[in-house]
Protein backbone atom coordinates (compact mmCIF):
# COMPACT_ATOMS: atom_id res chain seq x y z
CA UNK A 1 50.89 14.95 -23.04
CA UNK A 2 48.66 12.36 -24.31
CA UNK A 3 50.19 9.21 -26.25
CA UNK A 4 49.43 8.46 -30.03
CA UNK A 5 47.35 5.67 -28.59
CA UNK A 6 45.57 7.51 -25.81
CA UNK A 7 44.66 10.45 -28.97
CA UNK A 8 43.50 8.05 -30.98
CA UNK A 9 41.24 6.06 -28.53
CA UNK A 10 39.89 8.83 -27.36
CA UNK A 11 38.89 10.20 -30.92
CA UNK A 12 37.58 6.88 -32.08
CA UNK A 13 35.58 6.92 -28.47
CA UNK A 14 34.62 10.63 -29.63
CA UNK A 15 33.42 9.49 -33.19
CA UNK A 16 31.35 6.20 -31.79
CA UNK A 17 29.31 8.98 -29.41
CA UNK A 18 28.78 11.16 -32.26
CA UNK A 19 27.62 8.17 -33.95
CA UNK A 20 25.30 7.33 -31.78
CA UNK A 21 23.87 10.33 -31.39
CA UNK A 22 22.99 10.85 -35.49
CA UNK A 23 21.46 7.29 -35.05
CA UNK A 24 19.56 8.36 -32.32
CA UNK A 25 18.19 11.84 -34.37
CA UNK A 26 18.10 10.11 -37.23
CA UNK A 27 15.61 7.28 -35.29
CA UNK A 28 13.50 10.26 -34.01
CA UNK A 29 13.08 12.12 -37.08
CA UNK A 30 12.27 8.82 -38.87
CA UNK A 31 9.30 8.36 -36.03
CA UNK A 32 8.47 11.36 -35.85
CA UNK A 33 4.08 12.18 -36.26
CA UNK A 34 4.69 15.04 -38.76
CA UNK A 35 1.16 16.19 -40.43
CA UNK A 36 1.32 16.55 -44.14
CA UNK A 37 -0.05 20.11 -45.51
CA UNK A 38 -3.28 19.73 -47.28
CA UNK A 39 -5.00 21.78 -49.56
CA UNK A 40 -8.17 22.22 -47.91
CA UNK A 41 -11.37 23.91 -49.06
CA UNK A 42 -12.58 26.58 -46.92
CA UNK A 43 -15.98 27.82 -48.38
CA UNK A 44 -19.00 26.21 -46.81
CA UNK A 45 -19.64 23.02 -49.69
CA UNK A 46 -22.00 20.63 -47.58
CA UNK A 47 -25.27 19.00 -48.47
CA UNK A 48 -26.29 20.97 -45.08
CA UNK A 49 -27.26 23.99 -43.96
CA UNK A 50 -24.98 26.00 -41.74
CA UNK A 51 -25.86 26.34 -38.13
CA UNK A 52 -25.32 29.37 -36.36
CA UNK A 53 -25.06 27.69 -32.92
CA UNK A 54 -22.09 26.42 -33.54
CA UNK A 55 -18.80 27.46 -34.46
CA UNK A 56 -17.01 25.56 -37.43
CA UNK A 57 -12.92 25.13 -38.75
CA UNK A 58 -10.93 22.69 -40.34
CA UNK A 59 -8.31 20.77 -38.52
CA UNK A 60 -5.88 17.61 -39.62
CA UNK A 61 -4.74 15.19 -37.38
CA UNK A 62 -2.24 11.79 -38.24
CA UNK A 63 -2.81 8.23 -38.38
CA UNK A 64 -0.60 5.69 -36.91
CA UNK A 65 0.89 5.08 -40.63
CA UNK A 66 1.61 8.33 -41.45
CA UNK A 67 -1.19 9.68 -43.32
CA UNK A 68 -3.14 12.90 -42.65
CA UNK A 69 -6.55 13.05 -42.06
CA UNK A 70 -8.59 15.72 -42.59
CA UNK A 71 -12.10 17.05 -40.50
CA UNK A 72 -14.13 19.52 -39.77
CA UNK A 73 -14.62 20.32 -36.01
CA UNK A 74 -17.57 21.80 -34.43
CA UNK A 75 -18.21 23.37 -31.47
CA UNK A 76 -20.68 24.85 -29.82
CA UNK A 77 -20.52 28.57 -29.06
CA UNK A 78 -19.96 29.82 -26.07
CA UNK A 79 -19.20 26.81 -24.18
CA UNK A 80 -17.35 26.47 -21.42
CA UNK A 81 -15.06 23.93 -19.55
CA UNK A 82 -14.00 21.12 -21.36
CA UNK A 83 -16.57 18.99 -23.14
CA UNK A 84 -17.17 15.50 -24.24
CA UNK A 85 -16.20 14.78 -27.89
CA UNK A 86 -17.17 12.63 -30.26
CA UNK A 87 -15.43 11.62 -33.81
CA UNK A 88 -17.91 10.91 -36.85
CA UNK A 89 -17.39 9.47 -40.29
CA UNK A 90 -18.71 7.26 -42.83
CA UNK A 91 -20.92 6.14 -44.57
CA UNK A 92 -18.49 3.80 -46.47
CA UNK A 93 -17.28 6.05 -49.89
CA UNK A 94 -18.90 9.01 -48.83
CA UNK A 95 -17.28 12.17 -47.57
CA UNK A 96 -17.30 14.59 -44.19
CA UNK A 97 -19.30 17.49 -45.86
CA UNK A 98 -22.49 14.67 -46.47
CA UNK A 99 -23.87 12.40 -43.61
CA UNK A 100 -20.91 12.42 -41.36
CA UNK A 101 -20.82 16.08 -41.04
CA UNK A 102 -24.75 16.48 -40.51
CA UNK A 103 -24.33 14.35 -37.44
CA UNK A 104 -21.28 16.38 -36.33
CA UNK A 105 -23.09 19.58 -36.40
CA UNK A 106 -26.04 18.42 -34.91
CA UNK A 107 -24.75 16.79 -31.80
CA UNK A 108 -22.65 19.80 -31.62
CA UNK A 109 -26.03 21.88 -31.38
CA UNK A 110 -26.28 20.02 -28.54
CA UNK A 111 -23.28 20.32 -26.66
CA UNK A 112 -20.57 18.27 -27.43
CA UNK A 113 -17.67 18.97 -29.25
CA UNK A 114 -17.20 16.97 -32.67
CA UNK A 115 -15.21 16.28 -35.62
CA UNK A 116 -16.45 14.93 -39.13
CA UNK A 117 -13.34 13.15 -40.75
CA UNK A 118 -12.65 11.87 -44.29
CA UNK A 119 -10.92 8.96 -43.90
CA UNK A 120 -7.16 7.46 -45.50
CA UNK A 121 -7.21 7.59 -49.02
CA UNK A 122 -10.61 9.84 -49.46
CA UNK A 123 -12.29 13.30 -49.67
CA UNK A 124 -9.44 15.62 -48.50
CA UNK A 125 -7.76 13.66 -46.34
CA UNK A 126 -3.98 11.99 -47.36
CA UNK A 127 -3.15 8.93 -48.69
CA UNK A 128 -2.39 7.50 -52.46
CA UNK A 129 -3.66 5.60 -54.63
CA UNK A 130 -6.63 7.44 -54.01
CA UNK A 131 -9.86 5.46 -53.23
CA UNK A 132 -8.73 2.82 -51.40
CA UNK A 133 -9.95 0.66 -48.26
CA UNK A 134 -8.16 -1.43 -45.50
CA UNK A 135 -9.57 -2.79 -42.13
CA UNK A 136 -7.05 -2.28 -40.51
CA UNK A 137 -6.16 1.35 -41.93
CA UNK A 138 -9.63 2.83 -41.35
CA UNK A 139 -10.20 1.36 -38.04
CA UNK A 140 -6.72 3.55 -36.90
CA UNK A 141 -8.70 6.00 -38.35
CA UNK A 142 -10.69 6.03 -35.99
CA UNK A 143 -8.64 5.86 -33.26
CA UNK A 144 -6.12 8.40 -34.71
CA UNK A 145 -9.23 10.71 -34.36
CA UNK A 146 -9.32 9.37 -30.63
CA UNK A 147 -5.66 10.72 -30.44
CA UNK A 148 -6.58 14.24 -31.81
CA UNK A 149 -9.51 14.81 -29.77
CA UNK A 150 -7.56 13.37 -26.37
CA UNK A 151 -5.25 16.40 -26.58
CA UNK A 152 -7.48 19.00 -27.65
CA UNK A 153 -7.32 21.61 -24.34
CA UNK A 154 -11.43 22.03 -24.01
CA UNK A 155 -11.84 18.39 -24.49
CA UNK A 156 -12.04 16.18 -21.57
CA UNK A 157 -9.76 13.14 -22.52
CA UNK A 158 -11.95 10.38 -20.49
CA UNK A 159 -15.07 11.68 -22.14
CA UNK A 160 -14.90 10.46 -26.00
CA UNK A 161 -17.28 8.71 -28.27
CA UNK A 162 -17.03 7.70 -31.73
CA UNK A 163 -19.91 7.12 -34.35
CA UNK A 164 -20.05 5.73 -38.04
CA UNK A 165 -22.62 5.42 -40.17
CA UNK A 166 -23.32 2.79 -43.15
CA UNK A 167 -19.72 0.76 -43.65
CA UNK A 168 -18.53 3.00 -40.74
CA UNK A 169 -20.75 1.44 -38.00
CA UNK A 170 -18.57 -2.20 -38.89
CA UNK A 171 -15.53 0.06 -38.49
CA UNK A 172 -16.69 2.29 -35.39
CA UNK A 173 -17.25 -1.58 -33.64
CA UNK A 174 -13.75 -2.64 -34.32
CA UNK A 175 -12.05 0.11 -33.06
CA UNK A 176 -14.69 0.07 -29.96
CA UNK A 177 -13.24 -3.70 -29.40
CA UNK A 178 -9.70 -2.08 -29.82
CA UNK A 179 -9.63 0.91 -28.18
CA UNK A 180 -10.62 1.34 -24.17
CA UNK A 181 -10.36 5.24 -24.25
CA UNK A 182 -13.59 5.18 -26.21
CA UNK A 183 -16.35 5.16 -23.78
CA UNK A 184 -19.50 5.19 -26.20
CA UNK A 185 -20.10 3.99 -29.78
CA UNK A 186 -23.03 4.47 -32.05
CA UNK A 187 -23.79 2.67 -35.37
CA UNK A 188 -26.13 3.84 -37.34
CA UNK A 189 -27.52 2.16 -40.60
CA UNK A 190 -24.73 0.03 -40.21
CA UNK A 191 -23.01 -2.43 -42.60
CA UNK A 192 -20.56 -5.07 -41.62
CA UNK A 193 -17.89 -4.51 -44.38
CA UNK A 194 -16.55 -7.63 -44.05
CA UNK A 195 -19.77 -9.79 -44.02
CA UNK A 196 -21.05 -7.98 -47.62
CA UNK A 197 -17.51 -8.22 -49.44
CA UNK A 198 -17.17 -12.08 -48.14
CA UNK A 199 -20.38 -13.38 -48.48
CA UNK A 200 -22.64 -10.95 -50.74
CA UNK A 201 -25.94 -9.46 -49.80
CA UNK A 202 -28.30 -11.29 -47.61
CA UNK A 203 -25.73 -13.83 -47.51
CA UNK A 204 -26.29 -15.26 -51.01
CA UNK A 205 -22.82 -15.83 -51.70
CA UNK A 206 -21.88 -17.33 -48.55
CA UNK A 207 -19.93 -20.62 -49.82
CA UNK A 208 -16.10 -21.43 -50.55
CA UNK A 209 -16.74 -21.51 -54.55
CA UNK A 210 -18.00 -18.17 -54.63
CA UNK A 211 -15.44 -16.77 -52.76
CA UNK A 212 -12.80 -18.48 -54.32
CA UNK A 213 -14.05 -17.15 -57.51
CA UNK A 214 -14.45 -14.08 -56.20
CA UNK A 215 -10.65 -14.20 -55.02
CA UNK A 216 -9.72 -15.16 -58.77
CA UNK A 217 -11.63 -12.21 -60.42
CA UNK A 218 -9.88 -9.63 -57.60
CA UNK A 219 -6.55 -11.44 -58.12
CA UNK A 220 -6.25 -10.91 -62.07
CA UNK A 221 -7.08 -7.54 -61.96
CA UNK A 222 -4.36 -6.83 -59.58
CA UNK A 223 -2.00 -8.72 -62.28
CA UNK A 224 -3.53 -6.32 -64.83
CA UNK A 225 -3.66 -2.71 -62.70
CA UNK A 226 0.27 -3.62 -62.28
CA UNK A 227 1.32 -4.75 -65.78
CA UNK A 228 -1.04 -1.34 -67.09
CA UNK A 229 0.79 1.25 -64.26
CA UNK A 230 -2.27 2.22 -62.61
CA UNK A 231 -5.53 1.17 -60.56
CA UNK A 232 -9.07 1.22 -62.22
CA UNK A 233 -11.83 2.54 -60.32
CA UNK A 234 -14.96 0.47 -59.99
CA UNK A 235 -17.70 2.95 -60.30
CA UNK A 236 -19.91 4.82 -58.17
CA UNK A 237 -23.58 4.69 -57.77
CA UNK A 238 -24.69 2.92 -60.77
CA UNK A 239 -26.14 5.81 -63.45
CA UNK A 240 -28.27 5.46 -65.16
CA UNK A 241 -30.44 3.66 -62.93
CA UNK A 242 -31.87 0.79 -64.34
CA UNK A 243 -35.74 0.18 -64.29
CA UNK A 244 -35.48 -2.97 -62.11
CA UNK A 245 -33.05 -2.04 -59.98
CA UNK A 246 -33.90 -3.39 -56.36
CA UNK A 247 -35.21 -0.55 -53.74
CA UNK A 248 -32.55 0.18 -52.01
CA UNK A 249 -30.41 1.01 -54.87
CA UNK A 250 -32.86 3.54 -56.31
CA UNK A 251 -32.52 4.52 -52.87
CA UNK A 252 -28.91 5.19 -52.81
CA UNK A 253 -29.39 6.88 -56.28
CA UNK A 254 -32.02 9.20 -54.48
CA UNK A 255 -29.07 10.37 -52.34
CA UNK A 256 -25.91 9.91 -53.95
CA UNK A 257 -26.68 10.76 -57.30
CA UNK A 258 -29.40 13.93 -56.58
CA UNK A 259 -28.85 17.44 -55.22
CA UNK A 260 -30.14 15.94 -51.42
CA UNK A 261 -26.96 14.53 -51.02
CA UNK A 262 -24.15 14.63 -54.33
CA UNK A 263 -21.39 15.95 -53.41
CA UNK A 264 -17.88 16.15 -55.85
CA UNK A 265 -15.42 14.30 -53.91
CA UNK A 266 -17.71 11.84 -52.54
CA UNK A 267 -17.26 8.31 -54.73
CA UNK A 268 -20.40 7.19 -54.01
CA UNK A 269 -21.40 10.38 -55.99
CA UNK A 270 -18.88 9.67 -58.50
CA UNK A 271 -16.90 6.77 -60.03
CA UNK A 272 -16.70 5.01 -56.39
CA UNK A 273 -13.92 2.72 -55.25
CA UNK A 274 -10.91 0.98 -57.00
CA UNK A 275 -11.77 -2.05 -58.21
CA UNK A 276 -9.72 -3.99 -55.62
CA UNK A 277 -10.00 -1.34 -52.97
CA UNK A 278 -12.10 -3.25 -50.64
CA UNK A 279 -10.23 -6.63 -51.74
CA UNK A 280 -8.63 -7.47 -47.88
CA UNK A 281 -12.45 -7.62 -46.28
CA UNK A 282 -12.77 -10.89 -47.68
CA UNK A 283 -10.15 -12.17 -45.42
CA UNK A 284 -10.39 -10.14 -42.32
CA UNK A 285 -13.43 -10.33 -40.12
CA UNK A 286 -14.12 -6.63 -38.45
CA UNK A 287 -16.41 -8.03 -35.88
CA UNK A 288 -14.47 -10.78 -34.63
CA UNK A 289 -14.32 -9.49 -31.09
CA UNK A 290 -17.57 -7.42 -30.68
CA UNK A 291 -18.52 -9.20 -27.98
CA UNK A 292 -15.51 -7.86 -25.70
CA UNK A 293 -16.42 -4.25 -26.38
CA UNK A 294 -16.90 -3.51 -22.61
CA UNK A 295 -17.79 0.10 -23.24
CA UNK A 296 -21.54 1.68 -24.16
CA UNK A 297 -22.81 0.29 -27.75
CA UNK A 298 -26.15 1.84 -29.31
CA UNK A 299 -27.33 0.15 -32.66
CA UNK A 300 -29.80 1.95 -35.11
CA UNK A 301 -31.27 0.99 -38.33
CA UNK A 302 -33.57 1.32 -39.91
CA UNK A 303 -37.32 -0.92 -40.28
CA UNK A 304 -37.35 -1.40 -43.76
CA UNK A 305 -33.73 -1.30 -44.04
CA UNK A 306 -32.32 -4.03 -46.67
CA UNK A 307 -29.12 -3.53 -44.18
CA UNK A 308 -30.82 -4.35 -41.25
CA UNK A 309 -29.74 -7.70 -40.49
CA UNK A 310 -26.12 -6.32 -40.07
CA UNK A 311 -27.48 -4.39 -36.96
CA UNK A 312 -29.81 -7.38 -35.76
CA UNK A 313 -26.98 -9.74 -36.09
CA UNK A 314 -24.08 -7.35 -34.13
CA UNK A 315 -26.45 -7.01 -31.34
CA UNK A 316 -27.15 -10.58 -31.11
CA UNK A 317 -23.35 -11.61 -30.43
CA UNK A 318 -23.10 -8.35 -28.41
CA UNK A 319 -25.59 -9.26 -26.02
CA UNK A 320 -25.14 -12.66 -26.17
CA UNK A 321 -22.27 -15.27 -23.94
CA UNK A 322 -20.73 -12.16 -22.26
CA UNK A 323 -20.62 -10.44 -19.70
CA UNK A 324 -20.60 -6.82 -21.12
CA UNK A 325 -24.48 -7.28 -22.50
CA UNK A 326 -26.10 -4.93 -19.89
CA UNK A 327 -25.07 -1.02 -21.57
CA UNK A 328 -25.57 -2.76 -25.60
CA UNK A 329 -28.87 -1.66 -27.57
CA UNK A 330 -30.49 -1.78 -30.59
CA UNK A 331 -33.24 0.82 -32.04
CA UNK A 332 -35.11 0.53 -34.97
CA UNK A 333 -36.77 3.27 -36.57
CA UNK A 334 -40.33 2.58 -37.68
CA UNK A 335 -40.84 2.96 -41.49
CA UNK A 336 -37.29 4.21 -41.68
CA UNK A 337 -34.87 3.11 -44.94
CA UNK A 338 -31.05 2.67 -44.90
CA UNK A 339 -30.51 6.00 -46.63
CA UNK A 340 -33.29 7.83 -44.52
CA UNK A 341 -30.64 7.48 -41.56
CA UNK A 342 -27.84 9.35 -43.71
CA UNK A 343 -29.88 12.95 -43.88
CA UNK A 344 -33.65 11.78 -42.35
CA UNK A 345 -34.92 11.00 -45.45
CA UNK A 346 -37.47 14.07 -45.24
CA UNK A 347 -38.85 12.76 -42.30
CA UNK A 348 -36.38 13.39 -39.14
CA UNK A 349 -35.68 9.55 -39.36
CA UNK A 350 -32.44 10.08 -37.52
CA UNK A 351 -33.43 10.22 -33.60
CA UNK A 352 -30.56 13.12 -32.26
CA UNK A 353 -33.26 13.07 -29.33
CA UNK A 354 -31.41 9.03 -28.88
CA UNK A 355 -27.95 9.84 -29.71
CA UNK A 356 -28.19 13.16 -27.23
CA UNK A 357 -29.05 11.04 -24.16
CA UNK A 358 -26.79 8.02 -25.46
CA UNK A 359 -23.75 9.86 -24.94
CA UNK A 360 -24.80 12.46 -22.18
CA UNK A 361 -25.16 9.15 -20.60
CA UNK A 362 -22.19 7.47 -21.35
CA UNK A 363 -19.55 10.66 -21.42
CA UNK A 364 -20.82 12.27 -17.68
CA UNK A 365 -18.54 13.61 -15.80
């Protein structure tokens, strides 16, 4: 017979294990990747024709913070084994059934597997306040869609390439730089996020004042989205299109604005970004570390791209002081505009001949 002391030792030892092990659920559950449900659309509502050599679903996959992404896969039909994958998004405020998904389906044509992804805070995908942009957040986009395709069962894990188009290309570098299962990364049309939101176009804000005031301006909005309860959005493509706006502009009208390429949850198409939502750019320098990316890099713009010194400048430091210069190129398309690399601008300006041999290249066996 067990003494009061014994009893009660042994219960309080009883309770501390029992403790522990709610702590311990409680720890899991709290870390736990759990996908929210989204409401996705499943009538065919891209800017793109349907193929019919591939075949098409939607899936969602998690980020490292929690929010659920949503893509559409494609795979070719009737293939066999497992395949090297690629992830796709961008450009920068546009959505997966636009650009994003037309490269998808087309490299799928050819034999890979892919996914077209909206990323945090857009299109379908998860994520509030809605329209919103982080470096750090988008480039784990990115690699969440890394995670996704590494444990697909007809995807070979070792064989994965990302690509991102317009803002995307800035992001698709940084988490090349990041992440070592990626083996091959294109840019296309590319702009370094960071560079535009710090310094303006073509550099012509490039100096401490301007960013400073530029600082102010983002600064006292926040004060007044948080005194007012909510965040103001910043505006799409600007409509109506001024007379004298510059080229490239009318050219983003062209697409964004037109039945080529409008599409209803794009914000490019609509009223665009919060007005702080690409406020932490200004501080955080995407392409800090390009130079390290050890894997395959292929660069494409555009010739008479107003964006094209973001591609000119990336390859530069990429194939410049280190020792991972030898698999980094650049192509530029002759007579080709930024926007005629988001659908081929009427004239098959995108070169899937390129990108097929790229990443057969890079994602053999």
């Amino acid at each position: 017979m067990q003494s009061p002391t014994t009893a009660f030792l042994a219960g309080a030892l009883l309770l501390a294990v029992n403790l522990h092990a709610e702590n311990q659920r409680t720890k899991i559950m709290n870390n736990n990747i759990t996908p929210q449900k989204l409401v996705l659309t499943q009538e065919w509502d891209k800017t793109f024709p349907k193929s019919d050599k591939v075949n098409h679903r939607k899936v969602t996959f998690v980020n490292r913070y929690g929010i659920t992404l949503a893509a559409d896969l494609y795979e070719p039909k009737n293939a066999a084994g497992k395949l090297a994958a690629i992830a796709v998004s961008g450009p920068f405020g546009a959505v997966k059934e636009q650009c994003s998904g037309l490269y998808a389906q087309t490299l799928a044509e050819r034999g890979f597997l892919t996914i077209a992804f909206d990323p945090s805070f857009t299109g379908e995908s998860g994520g509030t306040p809605r329209r919103m942009a982080s470096p750090d957040i988008n480039t784990e986009d990115f690699q969440a869609a890394v995670d996704f395709l590494s444990t697909q069962p007809n995807v070979d894990s070792e064989r994965i390439g990302i690509l991102g188009i317009c803002g995307w290309g800035g992001l698709a570098l940084n988490a090349a730089a990041l992440d070592t299962r990626i083996k091959a990364t294109v840019a296309s049309t590319m702009y370094n996020m960071s560079r535009v939101n710090a310094n303006g176009y073509f550099d012509a804000a490039d100096n401490e004042k301007a960013r400073y005031e530029t600082r102010q301006k983002l600064n006292a909005q926040r004060t007044k989205e948080y005194a007012q309860g909510f965040y103001e959005q910043g505006g799409g493509v600007v409509e109506p299109l001024p007379a004298d706006a510059p080229k490239f502009v009318k050219d983003y009208y062209d697409y964004y604005k037109t039945p080529r390429g409008y599409h209803k949850r794009s914000g490019n198409s609509n009223d665009g970004w919060t007005v702080t939502g690409t406020m932490s750019f200004l501080n955080q320098p995407i392409l800090a570390y390009s130079r390290e990316i050890r894997s395959a890099v292929l660069l494409i713009h555009g010739e008479n791209a107003h964006s094209r010194y973001f591609s000119e400048d990336a390859y530069r430091d990429m194939s410049s002081y280190t020792d991972y210069r030898d698999n980094k190129e650049l192509l530029i398309v002759p007579g080709a505009s930024h926007t005629d690399l988001y659908d081929g601008g009427g004239k098959n300006a995108i070169p899937f001949d390129k990108l097929d041999r790229f990443f057969t290249e890079h994602l053999k066996k």
